[in-house]
Protein backbone atom coordinates (compact mmCIF):
# COMPACT_ATOMS: atom_id res chain seq x y z
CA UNK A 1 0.28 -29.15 -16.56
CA UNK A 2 0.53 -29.05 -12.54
CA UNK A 3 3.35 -30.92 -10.76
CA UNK A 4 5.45 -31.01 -7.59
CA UNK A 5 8.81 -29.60 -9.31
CA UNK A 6 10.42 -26.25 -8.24
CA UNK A 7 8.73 -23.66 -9.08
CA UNK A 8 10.71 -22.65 -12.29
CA UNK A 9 10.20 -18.80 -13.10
CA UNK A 10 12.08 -17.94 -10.15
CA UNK A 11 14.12 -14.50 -10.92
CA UNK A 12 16.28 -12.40 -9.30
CA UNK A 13 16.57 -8.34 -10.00
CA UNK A 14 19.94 -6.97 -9.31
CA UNK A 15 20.24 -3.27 -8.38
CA UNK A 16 22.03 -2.48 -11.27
CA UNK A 17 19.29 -3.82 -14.35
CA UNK A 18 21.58 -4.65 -16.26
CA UNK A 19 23.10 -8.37 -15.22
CA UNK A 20 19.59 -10.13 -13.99
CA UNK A 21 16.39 -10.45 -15.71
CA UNK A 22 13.37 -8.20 -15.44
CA UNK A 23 9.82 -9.16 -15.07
CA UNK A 24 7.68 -8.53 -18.36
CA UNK A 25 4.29 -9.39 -18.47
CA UNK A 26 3.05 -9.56 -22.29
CA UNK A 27 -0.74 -8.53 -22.26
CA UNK A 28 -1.67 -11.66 -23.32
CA UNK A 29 0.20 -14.03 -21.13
CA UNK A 30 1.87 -13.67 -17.82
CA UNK A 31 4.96 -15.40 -18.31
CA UNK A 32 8.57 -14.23 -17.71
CA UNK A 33 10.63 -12.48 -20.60
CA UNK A 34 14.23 -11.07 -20.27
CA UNK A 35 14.76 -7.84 -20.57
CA UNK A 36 17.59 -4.72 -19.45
CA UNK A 37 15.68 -2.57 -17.59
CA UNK A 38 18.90 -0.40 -17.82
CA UNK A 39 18.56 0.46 -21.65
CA UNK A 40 15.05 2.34 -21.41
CA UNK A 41 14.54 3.57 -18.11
CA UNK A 42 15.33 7.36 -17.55
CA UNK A 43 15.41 8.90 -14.22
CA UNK A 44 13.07 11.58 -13.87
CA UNK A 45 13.82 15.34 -13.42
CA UNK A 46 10.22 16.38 -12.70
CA UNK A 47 9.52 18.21 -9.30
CA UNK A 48 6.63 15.62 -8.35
CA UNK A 49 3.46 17.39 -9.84
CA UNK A 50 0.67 15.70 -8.66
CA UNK A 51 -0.64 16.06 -12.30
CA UNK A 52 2.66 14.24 -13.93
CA UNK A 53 0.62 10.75 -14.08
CA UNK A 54 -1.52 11.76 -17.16
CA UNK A 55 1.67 11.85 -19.69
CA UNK A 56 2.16 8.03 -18.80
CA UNK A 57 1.49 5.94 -21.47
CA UNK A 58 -2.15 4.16 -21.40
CA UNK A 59 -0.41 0.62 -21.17
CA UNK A 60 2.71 -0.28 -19.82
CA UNK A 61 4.76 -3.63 -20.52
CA UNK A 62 2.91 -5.28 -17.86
CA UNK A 63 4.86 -5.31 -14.96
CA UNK A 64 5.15 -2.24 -12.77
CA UNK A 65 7.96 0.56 -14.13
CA UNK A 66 10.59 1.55 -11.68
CA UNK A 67 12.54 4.67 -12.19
CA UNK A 68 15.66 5.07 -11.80
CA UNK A 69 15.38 1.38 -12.19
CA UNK A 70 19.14 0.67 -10.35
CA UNK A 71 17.83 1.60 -6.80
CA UNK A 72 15.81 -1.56 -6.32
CA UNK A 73 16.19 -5.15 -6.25
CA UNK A 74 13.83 -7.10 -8.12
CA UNK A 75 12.37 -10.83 -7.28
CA UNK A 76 9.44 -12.77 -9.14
CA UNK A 77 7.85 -16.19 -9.44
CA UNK A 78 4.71 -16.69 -12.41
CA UNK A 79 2.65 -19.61 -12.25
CA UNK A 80 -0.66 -20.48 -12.29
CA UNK A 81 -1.84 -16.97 -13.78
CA UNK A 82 -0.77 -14.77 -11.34
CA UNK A 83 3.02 -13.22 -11.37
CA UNK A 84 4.05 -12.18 -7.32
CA UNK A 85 7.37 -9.78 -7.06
CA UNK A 86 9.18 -8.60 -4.34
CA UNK A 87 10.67 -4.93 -4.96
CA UNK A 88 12.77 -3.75 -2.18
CA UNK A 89 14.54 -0.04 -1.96
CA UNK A 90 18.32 0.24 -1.65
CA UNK A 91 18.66 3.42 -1.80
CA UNK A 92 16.67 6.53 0.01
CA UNK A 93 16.37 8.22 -3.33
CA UNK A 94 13.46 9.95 -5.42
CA UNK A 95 11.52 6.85 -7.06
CA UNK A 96 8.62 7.02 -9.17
CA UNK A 97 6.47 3.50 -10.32
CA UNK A 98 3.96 3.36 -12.89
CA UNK A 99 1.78 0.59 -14.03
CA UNK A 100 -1.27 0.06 -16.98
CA UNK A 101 -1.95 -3.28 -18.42
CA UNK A 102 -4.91 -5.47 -18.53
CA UNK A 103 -4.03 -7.39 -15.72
CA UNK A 104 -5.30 -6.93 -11.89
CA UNK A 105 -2.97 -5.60 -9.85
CA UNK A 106 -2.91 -5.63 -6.01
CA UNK A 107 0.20 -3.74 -3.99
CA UNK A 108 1.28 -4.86 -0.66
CA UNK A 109 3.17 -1.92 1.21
CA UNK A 110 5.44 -4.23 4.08
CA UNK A 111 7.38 -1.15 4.41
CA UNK A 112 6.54 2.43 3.22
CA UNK A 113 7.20 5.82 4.88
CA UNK A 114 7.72 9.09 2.83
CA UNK A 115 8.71 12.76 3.55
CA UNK A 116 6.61 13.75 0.27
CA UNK A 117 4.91 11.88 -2.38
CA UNK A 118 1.64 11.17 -4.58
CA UNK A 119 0.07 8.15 -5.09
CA UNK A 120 -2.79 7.67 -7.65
CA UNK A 121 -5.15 4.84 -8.88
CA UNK A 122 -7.71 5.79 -12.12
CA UNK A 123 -11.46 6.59 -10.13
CA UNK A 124 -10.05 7.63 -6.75
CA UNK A 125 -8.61 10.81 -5.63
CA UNK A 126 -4.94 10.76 -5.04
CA UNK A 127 -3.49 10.24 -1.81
CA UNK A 128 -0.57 11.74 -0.24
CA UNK A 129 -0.11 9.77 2.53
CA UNK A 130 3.56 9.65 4.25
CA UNK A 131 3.05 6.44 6.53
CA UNK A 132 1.75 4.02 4.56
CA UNK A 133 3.21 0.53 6.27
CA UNK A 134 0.96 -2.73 5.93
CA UNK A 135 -1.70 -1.16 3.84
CA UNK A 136 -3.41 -2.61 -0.02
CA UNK A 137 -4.36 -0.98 -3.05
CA UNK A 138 -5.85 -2.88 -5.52
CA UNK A 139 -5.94 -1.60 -9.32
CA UNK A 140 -8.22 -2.84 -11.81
CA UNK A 141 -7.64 -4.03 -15.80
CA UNK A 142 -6.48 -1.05 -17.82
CA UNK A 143 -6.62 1.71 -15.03
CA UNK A 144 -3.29 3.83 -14.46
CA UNK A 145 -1.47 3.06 -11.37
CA UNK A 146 1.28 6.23 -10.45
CA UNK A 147 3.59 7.09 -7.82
CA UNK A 148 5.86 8.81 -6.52
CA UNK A 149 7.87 9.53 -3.58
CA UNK A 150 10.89 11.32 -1.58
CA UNK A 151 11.15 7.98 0.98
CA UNK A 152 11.62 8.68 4.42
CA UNK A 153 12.92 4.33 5.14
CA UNK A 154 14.13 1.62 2.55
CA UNK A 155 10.61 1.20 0.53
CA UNK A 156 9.45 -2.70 0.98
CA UNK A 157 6.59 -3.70 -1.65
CA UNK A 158 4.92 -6.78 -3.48
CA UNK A 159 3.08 -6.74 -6.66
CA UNK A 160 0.39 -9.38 -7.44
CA UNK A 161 -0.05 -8.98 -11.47
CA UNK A 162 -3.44 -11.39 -11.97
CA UNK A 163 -4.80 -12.40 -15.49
CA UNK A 164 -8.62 -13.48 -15.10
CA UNK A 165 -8.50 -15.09 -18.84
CA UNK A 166 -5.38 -17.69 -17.14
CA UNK A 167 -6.45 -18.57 -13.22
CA UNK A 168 -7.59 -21.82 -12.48
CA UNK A 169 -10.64 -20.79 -10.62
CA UNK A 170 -14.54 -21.90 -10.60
CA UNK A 171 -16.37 -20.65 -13.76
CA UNK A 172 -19.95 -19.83 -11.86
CA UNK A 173 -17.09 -17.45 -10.40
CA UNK A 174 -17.23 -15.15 -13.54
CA UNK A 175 -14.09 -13.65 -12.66
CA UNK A 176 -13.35 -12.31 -16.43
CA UNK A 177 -16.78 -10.72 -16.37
CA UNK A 178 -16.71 -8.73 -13.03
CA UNK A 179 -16.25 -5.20 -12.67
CA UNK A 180 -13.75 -4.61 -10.13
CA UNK A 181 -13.65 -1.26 -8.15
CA UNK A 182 -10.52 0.18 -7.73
CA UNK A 183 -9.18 0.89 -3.64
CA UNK A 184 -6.18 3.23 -2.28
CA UNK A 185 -4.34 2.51 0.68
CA UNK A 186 -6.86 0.37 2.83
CA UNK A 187 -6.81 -2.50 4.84
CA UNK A 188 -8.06 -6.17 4.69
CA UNK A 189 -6.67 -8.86 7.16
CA UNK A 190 -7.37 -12.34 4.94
CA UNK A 191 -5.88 -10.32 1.84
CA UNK A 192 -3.02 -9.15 3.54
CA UNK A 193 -2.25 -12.68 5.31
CA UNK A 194 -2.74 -14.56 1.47
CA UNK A 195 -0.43 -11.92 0.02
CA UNK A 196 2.37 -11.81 2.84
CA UNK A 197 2.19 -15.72 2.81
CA UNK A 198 3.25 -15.72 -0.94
CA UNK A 199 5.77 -12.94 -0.16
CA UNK A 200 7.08 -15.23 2.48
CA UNK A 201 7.47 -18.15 -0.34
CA UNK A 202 9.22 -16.22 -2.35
CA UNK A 203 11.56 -14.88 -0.28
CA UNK A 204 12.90 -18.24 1.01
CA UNK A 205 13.78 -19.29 -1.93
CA UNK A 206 12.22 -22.64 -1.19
CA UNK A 207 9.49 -22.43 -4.00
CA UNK A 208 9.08 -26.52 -4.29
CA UNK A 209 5.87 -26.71 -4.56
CA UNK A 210 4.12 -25.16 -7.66
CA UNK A 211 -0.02 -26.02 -6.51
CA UNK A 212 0.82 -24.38 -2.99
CA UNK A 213 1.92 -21.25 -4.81
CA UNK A 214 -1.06 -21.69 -7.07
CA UNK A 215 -3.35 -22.46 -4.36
CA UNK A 216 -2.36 -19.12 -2.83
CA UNK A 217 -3.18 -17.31 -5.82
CA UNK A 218 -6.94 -18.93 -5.95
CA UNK A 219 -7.32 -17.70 -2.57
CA UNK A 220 -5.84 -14.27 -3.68
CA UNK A 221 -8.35 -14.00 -5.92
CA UNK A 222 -11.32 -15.26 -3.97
CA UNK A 223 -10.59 -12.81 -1.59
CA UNK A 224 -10.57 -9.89 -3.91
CA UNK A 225 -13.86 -10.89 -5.06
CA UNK A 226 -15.23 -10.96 -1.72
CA UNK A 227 -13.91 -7.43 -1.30
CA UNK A 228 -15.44 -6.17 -4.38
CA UNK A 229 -19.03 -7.47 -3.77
CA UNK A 230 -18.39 -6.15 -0.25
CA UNK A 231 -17.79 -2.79 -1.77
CA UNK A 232 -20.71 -2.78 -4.01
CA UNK A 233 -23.52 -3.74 -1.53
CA UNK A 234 -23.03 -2.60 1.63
CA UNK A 235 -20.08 -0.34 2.14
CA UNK A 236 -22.48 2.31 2.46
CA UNK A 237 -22.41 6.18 4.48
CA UNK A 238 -23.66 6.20 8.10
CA UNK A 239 -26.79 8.01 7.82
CA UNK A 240 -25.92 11.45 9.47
CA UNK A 241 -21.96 10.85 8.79
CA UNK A 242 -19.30 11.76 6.57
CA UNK A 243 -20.01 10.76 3.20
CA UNK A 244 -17.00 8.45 1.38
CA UNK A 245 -15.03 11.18 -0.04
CA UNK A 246 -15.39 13.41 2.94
CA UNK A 247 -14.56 10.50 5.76
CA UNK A 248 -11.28 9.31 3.56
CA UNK A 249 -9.66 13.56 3.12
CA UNK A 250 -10.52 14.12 6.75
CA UNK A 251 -8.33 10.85 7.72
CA UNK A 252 -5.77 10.89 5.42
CA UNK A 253 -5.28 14.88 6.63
CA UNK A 254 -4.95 13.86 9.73
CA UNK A 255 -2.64 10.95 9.70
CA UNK A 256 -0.40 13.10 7.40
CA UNK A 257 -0.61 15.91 10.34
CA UNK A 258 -0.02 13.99 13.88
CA UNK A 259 2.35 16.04 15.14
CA UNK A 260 0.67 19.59 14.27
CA UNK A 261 -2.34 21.35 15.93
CA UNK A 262 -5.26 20.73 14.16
CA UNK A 263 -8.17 22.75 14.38
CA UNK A 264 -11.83 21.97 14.36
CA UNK A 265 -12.65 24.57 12.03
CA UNK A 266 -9.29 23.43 9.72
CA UNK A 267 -10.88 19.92 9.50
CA UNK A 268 -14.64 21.35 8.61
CA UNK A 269 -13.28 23.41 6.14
CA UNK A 270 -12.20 20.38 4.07
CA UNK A 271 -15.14 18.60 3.43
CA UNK A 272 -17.23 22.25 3.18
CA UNK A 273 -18.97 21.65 6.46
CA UNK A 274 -19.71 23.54 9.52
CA UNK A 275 -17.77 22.65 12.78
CA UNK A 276 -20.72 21.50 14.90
CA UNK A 277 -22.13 19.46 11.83
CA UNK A 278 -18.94 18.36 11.05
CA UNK A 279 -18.36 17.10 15.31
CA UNK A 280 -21.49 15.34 15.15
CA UNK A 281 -20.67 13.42 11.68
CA UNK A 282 -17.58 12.41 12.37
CA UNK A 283 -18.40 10.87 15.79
CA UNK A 284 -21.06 9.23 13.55
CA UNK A 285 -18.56 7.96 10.88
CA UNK A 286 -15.70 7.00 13.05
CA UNK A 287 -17.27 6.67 17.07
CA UNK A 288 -15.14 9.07 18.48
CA UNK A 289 -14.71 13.15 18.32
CA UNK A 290 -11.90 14.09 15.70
CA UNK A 291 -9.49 15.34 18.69
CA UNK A 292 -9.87 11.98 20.62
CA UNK A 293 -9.21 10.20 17.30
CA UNK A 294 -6.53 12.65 16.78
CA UNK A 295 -4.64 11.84 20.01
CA UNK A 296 -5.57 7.67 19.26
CA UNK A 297 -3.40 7.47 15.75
CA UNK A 298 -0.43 9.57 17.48
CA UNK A 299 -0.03 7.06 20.21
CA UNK A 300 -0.12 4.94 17.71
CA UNK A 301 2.81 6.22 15.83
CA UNK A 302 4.48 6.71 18.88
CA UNK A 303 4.03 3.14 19.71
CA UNK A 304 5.80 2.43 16.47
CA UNK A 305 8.97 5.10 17.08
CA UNK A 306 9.25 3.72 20.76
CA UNK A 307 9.60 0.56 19.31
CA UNK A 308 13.39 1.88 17.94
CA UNK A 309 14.70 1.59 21.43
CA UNK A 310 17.48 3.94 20.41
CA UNK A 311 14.99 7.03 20.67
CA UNK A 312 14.18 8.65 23.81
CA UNK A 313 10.71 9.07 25.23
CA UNK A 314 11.08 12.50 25.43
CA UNK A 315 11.95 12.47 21.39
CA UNK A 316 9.34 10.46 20.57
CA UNK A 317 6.76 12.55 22.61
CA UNK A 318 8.01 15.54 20.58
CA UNK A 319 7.73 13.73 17.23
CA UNK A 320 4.00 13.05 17.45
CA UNK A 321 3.45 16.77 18.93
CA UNK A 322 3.34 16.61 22.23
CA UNK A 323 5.31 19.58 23.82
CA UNK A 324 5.60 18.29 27.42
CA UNK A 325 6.60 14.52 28.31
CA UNK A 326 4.29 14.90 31.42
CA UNK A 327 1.06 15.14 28.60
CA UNK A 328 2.50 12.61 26.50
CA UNK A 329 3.07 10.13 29.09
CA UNK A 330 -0.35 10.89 30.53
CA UNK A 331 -1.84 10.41 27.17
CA UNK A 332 -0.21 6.81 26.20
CA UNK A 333 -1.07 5.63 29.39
CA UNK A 334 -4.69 6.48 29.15
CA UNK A 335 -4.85 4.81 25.63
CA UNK A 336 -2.34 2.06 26.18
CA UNK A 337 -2.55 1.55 29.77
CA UNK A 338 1.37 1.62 30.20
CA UNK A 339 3.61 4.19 30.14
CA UNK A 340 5.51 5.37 27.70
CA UNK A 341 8.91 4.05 29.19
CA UNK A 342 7.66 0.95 30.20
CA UNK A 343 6.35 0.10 26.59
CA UNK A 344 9.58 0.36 25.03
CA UNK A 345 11.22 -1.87 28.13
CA UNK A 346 9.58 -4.35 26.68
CA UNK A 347 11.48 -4.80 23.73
CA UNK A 348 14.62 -4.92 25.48
């Protein structure tokens, strides 16, 4: 039954596993059990093979598998049929995270750079993108979730673990009976708002009201709906553009490259086109030529490092792969319409 009380599956994961509770989601149910994530867990001695996914096991406990489990802290609330936790790094170490259950799973990446990793959903091509900050993925019932990573900053993630058979949400919706598509790394403004609003709950520790946090979770799951008819109907190829597959390698390649020199040629060889086809289909697919799109995403990781006021321009020009200031300058203010300098003034 609904009521006002505090919200009482409220649980705190030490960094050690071994004197707090862990979330475990039973496939049936999503309520809390207590468990030592310190007896089972081993840290891993594998070198990162892309491949190293397919010896997880096809369902996990429920909840998503940290190892080494002692290098993160751990918090959860469960009501309502959905389960949010808050996992946060303290320590710059290898991690890799699993996850299989028959639950929907959506991860919310507040914080995530790496220096080298893989990330995999079941249906999708992994991804080895190293700046992947306020982006989604969304994992269906039963498919594998895998990653791993050599973290470049303190890791900052939250979990959504959803059970169809146990939200309170309109039956014409036919939640248990849709066929959800899984998504790597994207973006979606009313999901991420929903999900950093129940982050924020949880966080304050001032989880009074159980239908808000419910409420939340309706939304949550509206809004994944929403995304997955969206996906199905009309998230379709420009005609003359990049097809799916060929549009998502080109812009992960690049985002993972900023600061190098990337050809035309290097770019058409990756989705086994020619380099005038491949000029005019990416213009199609994106409205811009790949170098000016290029040059857009590393002003806009330079707006990010000139944001650490501690860094000089001149360091932050080099880091995104500009050689001379003078060019780097001249291209932030063309994009930005300030300079370089002036932008990071203003968070003095």
């Amino acid at each position: 039954m609904l009521s006002n009380s505090t919200l009482p599956n409220v649980v705190s994961h030490g960094p050690s596993g071994r004197s707090a509770a862990a979330l475990h989601l039973p496939v049936k149910s999503l309520a809390l059990d207590r468990r030592d994530h310190g007896k089972n867990d081993k840290t891993t001695d594998q070198q990162g093979d892309r491949l190293h996914h397919r010896r997880m096991q096809r369902v996990s406990n429920g909840s998503v598998e940290v190892c080494p489990p002692d290098i993160v802290k751990r918090l959860s609330v469960t009501s309502g049929g959905m389960t949010a936790e808050v996992i946060q790094a303290t320590k710059n170490e290898r991690v890799e995270t699993r996850f299989c259950a028959p639950v929907l799973l959506l991860v919310a990446y507040e914080r995530g750079t790496r220096d080298d990793g893989d990330t995999f959903v079941e249906g999708l091509p992994g991804s080895r993108l190293r700046d992947f900050g306020q982006k989604l993925t969304f994992v269906p019932a039963g498919h594998q979730y895998y990653d791993w990573q050599q973290p470049r900053s303190l890791t900052r993630v939250s979990y959504f673990y959803i059970d169809p058979a146990q939200q309170s949400v309109d039956p014409d919706l036919g939640l248990s009976g849709i066929s959800f598509a899984p998504r790597l790394f994207f973006e979606n403004t009313p999901l991420w708002d929903t999900a950093r609003k129940l982050t924020m709950l949880i966080e304050s520790g001032d989880v009074s009201n159980r239908l808000y946090f419910e409420a939340l979770g309706v939304v949550l799951v509206h809004e994944l709906v929403r995304l997955n008819v969206g996906t199905q109907s009309i998230k379709r190829p420009v005609r003359g553009g990049l097809t799916t597959w060929q549009k998502r390698t080109i812009l992960d390649y690049i985002e993972e490259n900023l600061a190098e020199q990337i050809s035309l040629e290097t770019l058409a060889r990756l989705v086994r086109l020619s380099p005038y086809y491949f000029c005019r289909a990416f213009k199609r697919s994106v409205g811009m030529p790949p170098h000016q799109y290029h040059t857009v995403r590393r002003i806009e990781r330079a707006k990010l490092l000139l944001a650490q006021i501690a860094r000089s321009v001149t360091d932050v020009g080099f880091a995104v792969g500009f050689n001379q200031t003078s060019s780097f300058t001249a291209a932030f203010h063309r994009i930005t319409g300030h300079t370089p300098t002036a932008y990071q003034r203003s968070f003095g």
